[in-house]
PDB file of N, CA and C in Angstrom:
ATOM      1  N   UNK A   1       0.825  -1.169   0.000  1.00  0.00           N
ATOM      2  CA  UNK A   1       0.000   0.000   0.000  1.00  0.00           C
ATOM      3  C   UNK A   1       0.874   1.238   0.000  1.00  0.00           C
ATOM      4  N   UNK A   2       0.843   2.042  -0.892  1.00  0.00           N
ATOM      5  CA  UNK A   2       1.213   3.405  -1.125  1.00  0.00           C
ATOM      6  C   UNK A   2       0.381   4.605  -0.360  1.00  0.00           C
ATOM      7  N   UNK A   3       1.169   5.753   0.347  1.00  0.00           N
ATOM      8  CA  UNK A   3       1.001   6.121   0.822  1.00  0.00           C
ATOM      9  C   UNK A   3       1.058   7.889   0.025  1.00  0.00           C
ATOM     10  N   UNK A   4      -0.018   8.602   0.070  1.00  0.00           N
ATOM     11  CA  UNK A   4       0.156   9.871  -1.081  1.00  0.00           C
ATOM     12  C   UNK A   4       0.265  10.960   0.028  1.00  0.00           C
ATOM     13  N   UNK A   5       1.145  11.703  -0.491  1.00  0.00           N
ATOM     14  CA  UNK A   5       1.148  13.025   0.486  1.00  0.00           C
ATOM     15  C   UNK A   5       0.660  14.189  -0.375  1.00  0.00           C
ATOM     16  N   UNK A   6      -0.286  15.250   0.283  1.00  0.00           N
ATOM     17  CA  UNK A   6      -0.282  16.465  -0.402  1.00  0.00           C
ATOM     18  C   UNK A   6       0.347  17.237  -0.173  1.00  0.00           C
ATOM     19  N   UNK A   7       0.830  18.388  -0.861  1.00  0.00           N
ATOM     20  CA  UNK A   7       1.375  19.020  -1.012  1.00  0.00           C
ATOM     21  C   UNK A   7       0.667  20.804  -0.804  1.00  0.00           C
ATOM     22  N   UNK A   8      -0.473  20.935  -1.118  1.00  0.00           N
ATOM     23  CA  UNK A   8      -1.547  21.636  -1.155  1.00  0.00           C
ATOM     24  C   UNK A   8      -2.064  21.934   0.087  1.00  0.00           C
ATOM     25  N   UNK A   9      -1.283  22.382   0.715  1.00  0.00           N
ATOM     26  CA  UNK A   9      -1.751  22.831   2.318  1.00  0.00           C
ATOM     27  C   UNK A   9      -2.731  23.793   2.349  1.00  0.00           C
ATOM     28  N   UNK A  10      -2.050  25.120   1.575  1.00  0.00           N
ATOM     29  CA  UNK A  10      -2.977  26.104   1.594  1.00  0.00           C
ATOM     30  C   UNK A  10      -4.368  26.159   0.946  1.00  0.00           C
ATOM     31  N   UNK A  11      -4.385  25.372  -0.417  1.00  0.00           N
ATOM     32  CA  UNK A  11      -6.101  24.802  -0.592  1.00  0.00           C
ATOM     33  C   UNK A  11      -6.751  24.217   0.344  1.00  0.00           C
ATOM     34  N   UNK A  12      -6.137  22.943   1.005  1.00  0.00           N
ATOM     35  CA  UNK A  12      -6.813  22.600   1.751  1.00  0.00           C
ATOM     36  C   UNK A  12      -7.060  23.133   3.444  1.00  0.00           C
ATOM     37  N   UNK A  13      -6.231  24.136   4.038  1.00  0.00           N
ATOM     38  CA  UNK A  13      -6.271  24.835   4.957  1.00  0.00           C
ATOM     39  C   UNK A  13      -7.885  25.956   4.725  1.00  0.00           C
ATOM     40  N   UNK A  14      -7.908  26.302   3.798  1.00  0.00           N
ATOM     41  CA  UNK A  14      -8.831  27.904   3.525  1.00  0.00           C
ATOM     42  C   UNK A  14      -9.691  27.406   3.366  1.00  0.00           C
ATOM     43  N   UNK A  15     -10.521  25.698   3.115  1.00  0.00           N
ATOM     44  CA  UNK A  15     -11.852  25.212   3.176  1.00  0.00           C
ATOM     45  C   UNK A  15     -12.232  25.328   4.816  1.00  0.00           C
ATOM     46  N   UNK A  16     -10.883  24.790   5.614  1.00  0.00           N
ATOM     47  CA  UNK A  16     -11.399  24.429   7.037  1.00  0.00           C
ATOM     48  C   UNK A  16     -11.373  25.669   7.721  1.00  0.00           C
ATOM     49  N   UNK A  17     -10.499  26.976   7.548  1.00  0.00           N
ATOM     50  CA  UNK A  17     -10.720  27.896   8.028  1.00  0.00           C
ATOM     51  C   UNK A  17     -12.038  28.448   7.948  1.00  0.00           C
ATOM     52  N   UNK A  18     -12.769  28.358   7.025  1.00  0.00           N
ATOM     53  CA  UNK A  18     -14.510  28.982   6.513  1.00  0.00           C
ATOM     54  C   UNK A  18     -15.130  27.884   7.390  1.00  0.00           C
ATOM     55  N   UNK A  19     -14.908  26.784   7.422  1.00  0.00           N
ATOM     56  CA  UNK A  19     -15.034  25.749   7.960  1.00  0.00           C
ATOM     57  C   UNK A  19     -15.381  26.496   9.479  1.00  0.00           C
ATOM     58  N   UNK A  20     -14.088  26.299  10.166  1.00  0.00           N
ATOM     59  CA  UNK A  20     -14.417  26.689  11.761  1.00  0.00           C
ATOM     60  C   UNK A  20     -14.856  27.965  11.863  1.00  0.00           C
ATOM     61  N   UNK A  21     -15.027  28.846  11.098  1.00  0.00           N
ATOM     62  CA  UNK A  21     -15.695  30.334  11.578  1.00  0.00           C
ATOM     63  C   UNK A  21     -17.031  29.863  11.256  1.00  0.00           C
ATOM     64  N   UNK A  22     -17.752  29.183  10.386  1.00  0.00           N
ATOM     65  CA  UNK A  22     -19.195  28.587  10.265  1.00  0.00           C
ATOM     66  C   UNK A  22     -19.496  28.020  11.475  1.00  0.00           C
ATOM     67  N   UNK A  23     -18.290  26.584  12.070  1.00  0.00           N
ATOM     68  CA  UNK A  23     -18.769  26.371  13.469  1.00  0.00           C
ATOM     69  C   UNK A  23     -18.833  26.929  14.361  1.00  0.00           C
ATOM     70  N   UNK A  24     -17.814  28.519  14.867  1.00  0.00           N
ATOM     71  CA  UNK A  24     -17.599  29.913  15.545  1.00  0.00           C
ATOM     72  C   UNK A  24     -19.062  30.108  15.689  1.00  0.00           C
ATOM     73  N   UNK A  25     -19.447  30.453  14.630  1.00  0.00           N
ATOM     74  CA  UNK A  25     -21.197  31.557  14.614  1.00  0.00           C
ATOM     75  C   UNK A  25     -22.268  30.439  15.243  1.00  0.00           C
ATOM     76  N   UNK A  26     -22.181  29.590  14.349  1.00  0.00           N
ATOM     77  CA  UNK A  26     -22.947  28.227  15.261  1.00  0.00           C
ATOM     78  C   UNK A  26     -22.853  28.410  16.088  1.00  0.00           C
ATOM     79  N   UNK A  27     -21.858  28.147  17.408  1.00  0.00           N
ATOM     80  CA  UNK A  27     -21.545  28.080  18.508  1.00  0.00           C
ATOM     81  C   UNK A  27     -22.328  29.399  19.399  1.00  0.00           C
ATOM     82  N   UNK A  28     -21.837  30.763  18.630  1.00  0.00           N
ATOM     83  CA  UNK A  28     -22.021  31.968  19.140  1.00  0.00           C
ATOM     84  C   UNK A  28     -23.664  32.073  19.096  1.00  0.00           C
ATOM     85  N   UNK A  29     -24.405  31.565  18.157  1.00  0.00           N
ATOM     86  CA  UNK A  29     -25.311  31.799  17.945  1.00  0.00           C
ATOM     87  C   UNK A  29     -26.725  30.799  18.867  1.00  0.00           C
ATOM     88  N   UNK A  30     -25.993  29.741  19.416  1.00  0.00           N
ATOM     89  CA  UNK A  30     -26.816  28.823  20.380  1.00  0.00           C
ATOM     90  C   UNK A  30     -26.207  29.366  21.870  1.00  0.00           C
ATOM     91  N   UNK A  31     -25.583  29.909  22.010  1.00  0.00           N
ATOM     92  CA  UNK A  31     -24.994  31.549  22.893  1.00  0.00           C
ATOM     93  C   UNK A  31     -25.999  32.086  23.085  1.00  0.00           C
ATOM     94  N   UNK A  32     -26.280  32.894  22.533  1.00  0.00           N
ATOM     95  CA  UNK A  32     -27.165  34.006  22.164  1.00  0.00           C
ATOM     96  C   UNK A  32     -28.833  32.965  22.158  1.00  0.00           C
ATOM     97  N   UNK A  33     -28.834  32.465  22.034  1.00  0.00           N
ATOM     98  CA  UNK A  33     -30.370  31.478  21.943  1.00  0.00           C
ATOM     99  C   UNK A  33     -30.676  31.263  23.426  1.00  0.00           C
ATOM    100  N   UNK A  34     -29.503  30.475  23.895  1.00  0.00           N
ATOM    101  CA  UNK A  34     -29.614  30.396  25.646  1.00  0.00           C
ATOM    102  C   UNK A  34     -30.091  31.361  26.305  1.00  0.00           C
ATOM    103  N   UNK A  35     -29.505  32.374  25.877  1.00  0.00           N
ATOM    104  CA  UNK A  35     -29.400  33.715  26.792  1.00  0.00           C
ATOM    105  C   UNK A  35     -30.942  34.328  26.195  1.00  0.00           C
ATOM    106  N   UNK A  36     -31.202  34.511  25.113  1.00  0.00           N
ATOM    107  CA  UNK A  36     -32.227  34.804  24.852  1.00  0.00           C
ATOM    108  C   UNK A  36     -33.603  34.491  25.402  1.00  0.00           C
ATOM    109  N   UNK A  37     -33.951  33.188  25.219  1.00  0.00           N
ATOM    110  CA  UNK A  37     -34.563  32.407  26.355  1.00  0.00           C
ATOM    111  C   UNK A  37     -34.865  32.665  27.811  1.00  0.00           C
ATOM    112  N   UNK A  38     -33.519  32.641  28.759  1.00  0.00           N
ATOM    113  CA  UNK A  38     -34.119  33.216  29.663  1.00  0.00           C
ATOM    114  C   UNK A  38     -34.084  34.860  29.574  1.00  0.00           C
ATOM    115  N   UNK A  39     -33.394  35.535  29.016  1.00  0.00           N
ATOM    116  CA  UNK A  39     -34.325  36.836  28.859  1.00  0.00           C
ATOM    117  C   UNK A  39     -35.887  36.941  28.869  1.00  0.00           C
ATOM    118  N   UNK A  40     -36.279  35.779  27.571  1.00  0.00           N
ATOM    119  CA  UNK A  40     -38.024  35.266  27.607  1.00  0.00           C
ATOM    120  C   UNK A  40     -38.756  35.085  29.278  1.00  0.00           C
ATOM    121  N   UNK A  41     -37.788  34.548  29.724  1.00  0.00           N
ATOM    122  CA  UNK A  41     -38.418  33.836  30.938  1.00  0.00           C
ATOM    123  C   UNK A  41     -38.740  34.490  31.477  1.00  0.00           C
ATOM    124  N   UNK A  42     -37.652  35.461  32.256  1.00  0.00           N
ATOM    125  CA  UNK A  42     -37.241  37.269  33.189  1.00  0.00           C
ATOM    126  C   UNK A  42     -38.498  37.821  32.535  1.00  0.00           C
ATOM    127  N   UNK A  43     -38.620  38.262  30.943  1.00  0.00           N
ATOM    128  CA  UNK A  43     -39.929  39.199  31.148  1.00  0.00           C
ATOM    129  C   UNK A  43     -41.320  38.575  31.005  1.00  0.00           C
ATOM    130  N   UNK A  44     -41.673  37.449  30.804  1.00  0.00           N
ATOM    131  CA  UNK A  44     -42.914  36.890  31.385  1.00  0.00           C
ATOM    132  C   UNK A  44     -43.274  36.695  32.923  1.00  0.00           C
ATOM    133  N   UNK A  45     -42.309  36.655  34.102  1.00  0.00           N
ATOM    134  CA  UNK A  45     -42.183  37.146  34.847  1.00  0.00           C
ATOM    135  C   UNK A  45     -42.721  38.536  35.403  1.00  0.00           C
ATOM    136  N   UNK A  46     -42.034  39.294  34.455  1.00  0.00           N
ATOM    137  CA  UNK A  46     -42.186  40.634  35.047  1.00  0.00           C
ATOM    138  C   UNK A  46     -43.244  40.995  34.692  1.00  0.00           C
ATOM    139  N   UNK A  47     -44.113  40.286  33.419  1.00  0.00           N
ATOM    140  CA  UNK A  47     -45.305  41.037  32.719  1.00  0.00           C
ATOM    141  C   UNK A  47     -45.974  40.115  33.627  1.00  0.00           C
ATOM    142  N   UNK A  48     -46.098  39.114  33.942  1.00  0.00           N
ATOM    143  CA  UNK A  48     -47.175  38.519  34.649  1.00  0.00           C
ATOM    144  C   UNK A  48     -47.202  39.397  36.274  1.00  0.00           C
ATOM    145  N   UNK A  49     -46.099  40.084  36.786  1.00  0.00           N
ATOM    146  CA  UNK A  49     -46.252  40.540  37.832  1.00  0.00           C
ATOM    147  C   UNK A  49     -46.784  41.922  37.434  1.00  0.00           C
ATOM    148  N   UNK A  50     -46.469  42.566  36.772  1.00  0.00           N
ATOM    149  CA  UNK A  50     -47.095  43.848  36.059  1.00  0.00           C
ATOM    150  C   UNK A  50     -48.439  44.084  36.096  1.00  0.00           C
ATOM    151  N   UNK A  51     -48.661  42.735  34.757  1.00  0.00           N
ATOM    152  CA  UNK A  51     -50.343  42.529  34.840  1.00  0.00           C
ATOM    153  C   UNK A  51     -51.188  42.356  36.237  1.00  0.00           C
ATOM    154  N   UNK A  52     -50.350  41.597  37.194  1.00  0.00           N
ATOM    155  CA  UNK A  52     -51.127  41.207  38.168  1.00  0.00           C
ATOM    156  C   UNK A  52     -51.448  42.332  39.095  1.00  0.00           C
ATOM    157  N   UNK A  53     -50.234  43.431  39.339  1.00  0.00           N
ATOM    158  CA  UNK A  53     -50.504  44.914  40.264  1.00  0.00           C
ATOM    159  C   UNK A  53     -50.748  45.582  39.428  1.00  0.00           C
ATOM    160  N   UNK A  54     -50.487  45.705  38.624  1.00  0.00           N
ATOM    161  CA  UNK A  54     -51.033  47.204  37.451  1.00  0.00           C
ATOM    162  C   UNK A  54     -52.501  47.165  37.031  1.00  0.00           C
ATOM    163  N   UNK A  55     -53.173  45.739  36.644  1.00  0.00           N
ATOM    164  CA  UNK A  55     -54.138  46.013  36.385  1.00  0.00           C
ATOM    165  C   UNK A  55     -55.648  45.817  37.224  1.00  0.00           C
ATOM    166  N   UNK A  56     -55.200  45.560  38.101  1.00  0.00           N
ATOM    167  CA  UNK A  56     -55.745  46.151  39.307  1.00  0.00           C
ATOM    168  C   UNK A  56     -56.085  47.246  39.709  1.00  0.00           C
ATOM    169  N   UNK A  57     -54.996  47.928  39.840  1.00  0.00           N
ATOM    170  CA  UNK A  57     -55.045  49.382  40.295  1.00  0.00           C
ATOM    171  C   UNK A  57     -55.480  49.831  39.671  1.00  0.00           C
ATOM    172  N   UNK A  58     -55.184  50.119  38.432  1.00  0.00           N
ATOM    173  CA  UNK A  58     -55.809  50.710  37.299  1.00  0.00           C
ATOM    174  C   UNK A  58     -57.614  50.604  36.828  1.00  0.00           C
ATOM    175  N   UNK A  59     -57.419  49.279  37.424  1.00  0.00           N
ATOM    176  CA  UNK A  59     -59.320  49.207  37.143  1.00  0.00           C
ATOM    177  C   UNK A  59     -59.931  50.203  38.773  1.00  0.00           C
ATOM    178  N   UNK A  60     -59.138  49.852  39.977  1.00  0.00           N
ATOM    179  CA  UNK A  60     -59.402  50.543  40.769  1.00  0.00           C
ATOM    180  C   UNK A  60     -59.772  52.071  40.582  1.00  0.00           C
ATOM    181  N   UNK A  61     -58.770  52.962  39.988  1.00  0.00           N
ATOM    182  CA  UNK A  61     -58.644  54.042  39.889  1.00  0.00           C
ATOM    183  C   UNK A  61     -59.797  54.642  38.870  1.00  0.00           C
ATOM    184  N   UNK A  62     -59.841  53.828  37.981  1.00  0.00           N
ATOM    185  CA  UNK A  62     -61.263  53.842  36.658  1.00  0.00           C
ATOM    186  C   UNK A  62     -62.384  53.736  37.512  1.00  0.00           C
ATOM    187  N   UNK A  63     -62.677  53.133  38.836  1.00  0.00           N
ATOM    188  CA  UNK A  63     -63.808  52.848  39.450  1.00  0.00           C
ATOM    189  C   UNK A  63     -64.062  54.219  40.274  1.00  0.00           C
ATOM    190  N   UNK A  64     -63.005  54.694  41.008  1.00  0.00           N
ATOM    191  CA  UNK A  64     -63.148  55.563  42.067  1.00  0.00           C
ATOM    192  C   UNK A  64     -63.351  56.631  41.074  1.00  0.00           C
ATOM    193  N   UNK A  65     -62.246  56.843  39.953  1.00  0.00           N
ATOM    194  CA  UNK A  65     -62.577  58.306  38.923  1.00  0.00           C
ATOM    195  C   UNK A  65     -64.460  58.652  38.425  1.00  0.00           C
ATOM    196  N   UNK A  66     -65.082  57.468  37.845  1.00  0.00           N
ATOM    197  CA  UNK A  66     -66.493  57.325  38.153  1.00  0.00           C
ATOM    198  C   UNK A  66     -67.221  57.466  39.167  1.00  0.00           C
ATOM    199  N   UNK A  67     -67.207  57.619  40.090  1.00  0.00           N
ATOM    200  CA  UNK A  67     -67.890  57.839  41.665  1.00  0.00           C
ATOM    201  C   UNK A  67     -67.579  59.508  41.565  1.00  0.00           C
ATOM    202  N   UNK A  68     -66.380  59.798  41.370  1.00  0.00           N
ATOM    203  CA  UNK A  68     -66.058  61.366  41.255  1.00  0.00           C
ATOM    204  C   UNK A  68     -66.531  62.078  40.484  1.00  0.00           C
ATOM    205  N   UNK A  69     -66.900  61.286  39.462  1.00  0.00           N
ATOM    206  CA  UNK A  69     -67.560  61.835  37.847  1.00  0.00           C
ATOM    207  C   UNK A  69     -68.253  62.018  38.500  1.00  0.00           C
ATOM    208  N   UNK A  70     -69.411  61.187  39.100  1.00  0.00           N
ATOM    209  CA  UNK A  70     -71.006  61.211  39.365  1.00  0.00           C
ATOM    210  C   UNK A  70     -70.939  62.339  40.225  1.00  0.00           C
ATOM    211  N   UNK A  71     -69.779  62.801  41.256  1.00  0.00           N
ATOM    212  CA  UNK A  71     -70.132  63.805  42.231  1.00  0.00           C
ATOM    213  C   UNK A  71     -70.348  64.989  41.117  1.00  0.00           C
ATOM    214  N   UNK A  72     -69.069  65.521  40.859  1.00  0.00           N
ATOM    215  CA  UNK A  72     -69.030  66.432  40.036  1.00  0.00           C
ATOM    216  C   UNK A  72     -69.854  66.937  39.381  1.00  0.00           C
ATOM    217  N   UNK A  73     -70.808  65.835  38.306  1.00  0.00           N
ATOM    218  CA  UNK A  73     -71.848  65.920  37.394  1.00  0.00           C
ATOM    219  C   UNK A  73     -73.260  66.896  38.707  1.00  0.00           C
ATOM    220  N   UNK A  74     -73.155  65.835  39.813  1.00  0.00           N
ATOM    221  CA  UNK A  74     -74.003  66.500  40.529  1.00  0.00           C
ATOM    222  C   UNK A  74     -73.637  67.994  41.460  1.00  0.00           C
ATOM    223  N   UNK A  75     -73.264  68.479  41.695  1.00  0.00           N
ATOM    224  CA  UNK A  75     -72.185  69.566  41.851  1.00  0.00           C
ATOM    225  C   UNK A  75     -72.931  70.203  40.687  1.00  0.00           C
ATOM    226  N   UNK A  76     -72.179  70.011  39.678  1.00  0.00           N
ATOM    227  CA  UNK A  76     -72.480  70.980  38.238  1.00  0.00           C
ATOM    228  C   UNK A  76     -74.244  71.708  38.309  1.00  0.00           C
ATOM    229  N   UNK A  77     -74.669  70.462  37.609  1.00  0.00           N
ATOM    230  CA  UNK A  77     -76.070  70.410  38.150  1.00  0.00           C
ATOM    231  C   UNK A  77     -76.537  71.411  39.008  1.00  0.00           C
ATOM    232  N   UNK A  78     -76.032  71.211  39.927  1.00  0.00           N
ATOM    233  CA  UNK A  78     -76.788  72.024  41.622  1.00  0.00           C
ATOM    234  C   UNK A  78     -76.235  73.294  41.021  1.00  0.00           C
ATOM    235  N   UNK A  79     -75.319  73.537  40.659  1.00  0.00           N
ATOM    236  CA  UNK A  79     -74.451  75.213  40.253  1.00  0.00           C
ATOM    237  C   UNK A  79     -75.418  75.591  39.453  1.00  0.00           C
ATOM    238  N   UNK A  80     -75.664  75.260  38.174  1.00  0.00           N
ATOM    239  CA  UNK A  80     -76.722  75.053  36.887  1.00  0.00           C
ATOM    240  C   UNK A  80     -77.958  75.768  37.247  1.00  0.00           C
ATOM    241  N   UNK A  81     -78.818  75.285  38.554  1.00  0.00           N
ATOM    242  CA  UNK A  81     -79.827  75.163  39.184  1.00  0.00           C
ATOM    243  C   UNK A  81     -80.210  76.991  39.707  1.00  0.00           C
ATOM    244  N   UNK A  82     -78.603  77.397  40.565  1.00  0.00           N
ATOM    245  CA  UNK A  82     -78.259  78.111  41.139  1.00  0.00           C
ATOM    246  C   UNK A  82     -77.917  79.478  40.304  1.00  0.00           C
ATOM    247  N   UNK A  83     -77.505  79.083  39.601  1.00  0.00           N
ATOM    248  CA  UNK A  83     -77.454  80.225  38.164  1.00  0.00           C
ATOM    249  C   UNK A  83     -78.194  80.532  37.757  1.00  0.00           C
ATOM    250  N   UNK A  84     -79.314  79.970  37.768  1.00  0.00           N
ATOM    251  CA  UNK A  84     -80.456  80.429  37.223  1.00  0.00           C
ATOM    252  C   UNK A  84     -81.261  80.913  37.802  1.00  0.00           C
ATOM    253  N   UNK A  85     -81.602  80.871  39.380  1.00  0.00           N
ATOM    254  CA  UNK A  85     -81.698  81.646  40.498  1.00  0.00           C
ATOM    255  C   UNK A  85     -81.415  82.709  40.845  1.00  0.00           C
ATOM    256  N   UNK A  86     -80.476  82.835  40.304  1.00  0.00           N
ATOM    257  CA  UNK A  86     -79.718  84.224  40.607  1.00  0.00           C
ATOM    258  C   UNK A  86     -79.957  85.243  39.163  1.00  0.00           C
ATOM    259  N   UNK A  87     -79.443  84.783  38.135  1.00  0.00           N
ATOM    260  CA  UNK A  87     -80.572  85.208  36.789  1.00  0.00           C
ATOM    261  C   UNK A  87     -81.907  85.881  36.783  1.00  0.00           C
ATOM    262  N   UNK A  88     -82.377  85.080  37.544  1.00  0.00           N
ATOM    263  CA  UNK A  88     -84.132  85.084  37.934  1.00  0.00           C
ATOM    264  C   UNK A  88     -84.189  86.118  38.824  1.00  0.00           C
ATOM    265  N   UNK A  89     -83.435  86.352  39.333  1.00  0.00           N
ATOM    266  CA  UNK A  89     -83.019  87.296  40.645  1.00  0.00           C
ATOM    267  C   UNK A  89     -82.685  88.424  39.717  1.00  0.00           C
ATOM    268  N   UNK A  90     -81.535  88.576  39.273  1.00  0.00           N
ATOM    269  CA  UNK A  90     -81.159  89.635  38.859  1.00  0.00           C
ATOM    270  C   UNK A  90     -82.096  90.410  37.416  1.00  0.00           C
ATOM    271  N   UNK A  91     -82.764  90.054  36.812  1.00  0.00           N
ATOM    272  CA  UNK A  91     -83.741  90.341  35.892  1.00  0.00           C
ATOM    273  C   UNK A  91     -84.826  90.826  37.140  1.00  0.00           C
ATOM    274  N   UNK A  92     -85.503  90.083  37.726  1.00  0.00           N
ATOM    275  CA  UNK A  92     -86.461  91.067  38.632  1.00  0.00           C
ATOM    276  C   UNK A  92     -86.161  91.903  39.560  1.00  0.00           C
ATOM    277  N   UNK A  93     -84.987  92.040  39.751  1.00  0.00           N
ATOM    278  CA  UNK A  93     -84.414  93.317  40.088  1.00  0.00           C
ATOM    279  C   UNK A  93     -84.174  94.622  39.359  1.00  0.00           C
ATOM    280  N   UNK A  94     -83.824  93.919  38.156  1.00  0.00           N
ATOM    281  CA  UNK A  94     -83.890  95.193  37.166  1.00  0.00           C
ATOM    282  C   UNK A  94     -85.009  95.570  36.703  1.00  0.00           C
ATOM    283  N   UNK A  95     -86.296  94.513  36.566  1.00  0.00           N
ATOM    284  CA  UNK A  95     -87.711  94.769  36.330  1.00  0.00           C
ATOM    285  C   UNK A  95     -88.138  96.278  37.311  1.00  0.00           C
ATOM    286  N   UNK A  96     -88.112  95.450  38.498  1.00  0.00           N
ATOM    287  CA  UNK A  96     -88.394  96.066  39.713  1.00  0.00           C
ATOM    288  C   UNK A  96     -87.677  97.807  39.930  1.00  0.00           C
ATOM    289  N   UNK A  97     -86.412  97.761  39.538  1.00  0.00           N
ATOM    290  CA  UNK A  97     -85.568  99.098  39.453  1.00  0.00           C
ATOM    291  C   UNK A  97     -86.272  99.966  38.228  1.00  0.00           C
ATOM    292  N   UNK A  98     -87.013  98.999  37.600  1.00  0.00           N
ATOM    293  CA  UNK A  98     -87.190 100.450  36.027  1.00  0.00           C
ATOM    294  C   UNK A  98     -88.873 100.006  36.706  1.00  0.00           C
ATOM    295  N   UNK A  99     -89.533  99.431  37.562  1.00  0.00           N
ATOM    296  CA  UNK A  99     -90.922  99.801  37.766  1.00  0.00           C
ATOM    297  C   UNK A  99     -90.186 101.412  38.479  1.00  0.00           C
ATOM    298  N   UNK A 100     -90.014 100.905  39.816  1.00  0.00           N
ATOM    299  CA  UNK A 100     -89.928 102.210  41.057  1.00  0.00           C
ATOM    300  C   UNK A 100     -89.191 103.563  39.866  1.00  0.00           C
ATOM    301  N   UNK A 101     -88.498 103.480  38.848  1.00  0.00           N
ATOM    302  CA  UNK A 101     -88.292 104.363  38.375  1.00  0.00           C
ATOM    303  C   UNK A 101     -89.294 105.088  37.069  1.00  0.00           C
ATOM    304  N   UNK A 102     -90.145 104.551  36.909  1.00  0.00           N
ATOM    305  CA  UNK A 102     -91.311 104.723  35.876  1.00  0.00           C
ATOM    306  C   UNK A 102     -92.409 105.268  36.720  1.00  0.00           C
ATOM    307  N   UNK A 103     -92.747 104.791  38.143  1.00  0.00           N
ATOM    308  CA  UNK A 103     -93.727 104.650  38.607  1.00  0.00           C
ATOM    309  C   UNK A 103     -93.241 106.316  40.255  1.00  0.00           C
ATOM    310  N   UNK A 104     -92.420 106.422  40.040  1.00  0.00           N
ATOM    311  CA  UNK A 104     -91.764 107.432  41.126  1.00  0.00           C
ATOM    312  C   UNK A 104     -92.277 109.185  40.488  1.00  0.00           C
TER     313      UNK A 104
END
């Protein structure tokens, strides 16, 4: 049995160099997958704790802001009521000021 030697180092060197930087990124890239992942994990976490106090409160605050609406609205109202009272007032006052002055 004969035994062949090459001679051709550098052809055959510059396949395996492309070679191991393909397995490099591979490598780097199931890196980055790991890590990615639990990044996933950390913010389902945090959104499930988020969701769980945030939206709470938030419906809270939507509930109490409505109770305040309703005051307000009634408030308004009563002012509304009161304005026009005083309107009513101030027109028969001026009625009343041009009678006593017509009638004097």
């Amino acid at each position: 049995m004969k035994v062949q030697n090459s001679y051709s180092q550098s052809l055959d060197s510059l396949p395996l160099k492309e070679l191991n930087k393909e397995f490099l990124k591979g490598i780097q890239a199931r890196e980055r997958v790991v890590a990615l992942q639990r990044i996933v994990k950390t913010d389902s976490v945090i959104i499930k704790n988020y969701k769980d106090s945030v939206v709470p409160s938030m419906q809270h605050v939507i509930d109490t802001t409505g109770v305040e609406l309703k005051k307000y609205y009634k408030l308004y109202d009563e002012s509304q009521e009161e304005l026009k009272f005083y309107k009513k007032g101030f027109w028969g006052a001026i009625a009343l000021s041009f009678l006593l002055i017509i009638f004097h």
